[in-house]
Protein backbone atom coordinates (compact mmCIF):
# COMPACT_ATOMS: atom_id res chain seq x y z
CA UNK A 1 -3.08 18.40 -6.79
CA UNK A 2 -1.43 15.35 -8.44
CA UNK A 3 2.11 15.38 -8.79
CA UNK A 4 3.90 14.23 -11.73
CA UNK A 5 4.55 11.01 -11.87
CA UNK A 6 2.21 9.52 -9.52
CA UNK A 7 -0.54 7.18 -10.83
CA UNK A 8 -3.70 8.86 -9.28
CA UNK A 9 -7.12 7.88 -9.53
CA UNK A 10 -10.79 10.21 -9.55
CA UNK A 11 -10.84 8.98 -5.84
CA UNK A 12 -7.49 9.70 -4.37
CA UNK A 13 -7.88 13.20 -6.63
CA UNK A 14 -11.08 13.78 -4.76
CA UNK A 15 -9.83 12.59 -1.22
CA UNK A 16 -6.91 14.84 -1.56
CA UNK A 17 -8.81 17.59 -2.80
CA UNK A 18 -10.76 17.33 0.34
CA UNK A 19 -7.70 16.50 2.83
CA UNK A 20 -5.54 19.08 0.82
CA UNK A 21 -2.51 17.09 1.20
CA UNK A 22 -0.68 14.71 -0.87
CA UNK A 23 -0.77 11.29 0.46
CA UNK A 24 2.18 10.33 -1.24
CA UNK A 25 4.03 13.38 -0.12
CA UNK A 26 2.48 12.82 3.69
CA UNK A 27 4.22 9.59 3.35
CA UNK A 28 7.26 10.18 1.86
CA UNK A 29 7.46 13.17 4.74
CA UNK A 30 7.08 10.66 7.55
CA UNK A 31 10.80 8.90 6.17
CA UNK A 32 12.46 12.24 5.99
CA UNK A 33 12.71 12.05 2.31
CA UNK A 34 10.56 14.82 1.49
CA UNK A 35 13.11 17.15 0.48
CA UNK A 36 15.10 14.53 -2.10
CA UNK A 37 11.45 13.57 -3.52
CA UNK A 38 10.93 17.09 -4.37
CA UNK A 39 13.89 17.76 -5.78
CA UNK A 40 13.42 13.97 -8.08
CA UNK A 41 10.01 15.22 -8.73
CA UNK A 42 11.15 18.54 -9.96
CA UNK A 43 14.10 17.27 -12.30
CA UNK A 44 11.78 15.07 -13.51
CA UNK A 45 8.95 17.75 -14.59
CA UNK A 46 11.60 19.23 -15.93
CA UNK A 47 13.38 16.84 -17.66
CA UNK A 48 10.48 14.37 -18.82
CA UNK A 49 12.74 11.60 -18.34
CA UNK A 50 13.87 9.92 -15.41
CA UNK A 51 17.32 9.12 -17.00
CA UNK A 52 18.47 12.10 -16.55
CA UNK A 53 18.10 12.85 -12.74
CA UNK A 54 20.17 9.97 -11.87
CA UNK A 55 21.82 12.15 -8.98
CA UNK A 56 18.50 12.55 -8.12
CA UNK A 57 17.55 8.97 -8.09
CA UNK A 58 20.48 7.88 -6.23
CA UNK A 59 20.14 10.57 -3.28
CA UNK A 60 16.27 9.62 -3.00
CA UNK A 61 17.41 6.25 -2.64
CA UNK A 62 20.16 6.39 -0.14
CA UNK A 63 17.76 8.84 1.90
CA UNK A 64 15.25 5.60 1.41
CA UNK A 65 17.78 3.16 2.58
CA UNK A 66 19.19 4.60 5.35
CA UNK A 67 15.93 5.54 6.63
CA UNK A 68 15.18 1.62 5.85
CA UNK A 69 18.66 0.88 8.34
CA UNK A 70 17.72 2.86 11.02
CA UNK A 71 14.47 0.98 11.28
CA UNK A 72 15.85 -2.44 11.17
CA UNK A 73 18.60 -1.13 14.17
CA UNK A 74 21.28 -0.71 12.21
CA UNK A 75 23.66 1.64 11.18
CA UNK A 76 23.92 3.01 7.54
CA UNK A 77 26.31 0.78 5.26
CA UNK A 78 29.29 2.40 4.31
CA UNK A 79 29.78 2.52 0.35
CA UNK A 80 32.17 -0.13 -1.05
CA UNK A 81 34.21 1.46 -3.47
């Protein structure tokens, strides 16, 4: 089934009907993410408005960038504050 917030058409609804598994989610599970998706996902079902699951946002994204350093070779920046 189509998850909230993703932009799905008859033909990705019928492929994944027939795969049973979320591409997105498939994808997102290959970086690791998975489990800070979810948790953005669920706020925002929630919620209904992505302003306010900013925590959310931000750990999805930091779980997205480091995963985006360790592919380049290098090691996670350390926050600047």
């Amino acid at each position: 089934m189509a998850k909230a917030g993703h932009a799905w058409s008859r033909a990705a609804k019928e492929q994944e009907d027939e795969e049973g598994e979320d591409p997105v989610d498939a994808m997102i599970a290959r970086t690791g993410c998975l489990e800070q998706h979810r948790q953005l996902q669920e706020c925002m079902a929630e919620r209904q408005d992505w302003r306010h699951c900013q925590a959310e946002v931000r750990a999805f994204g930091a779980c997205m960038a480091r995963r985006q350093q360790r592919e380049r070779g290098a090691s996670p920046a350390q926050p600047t504050d």
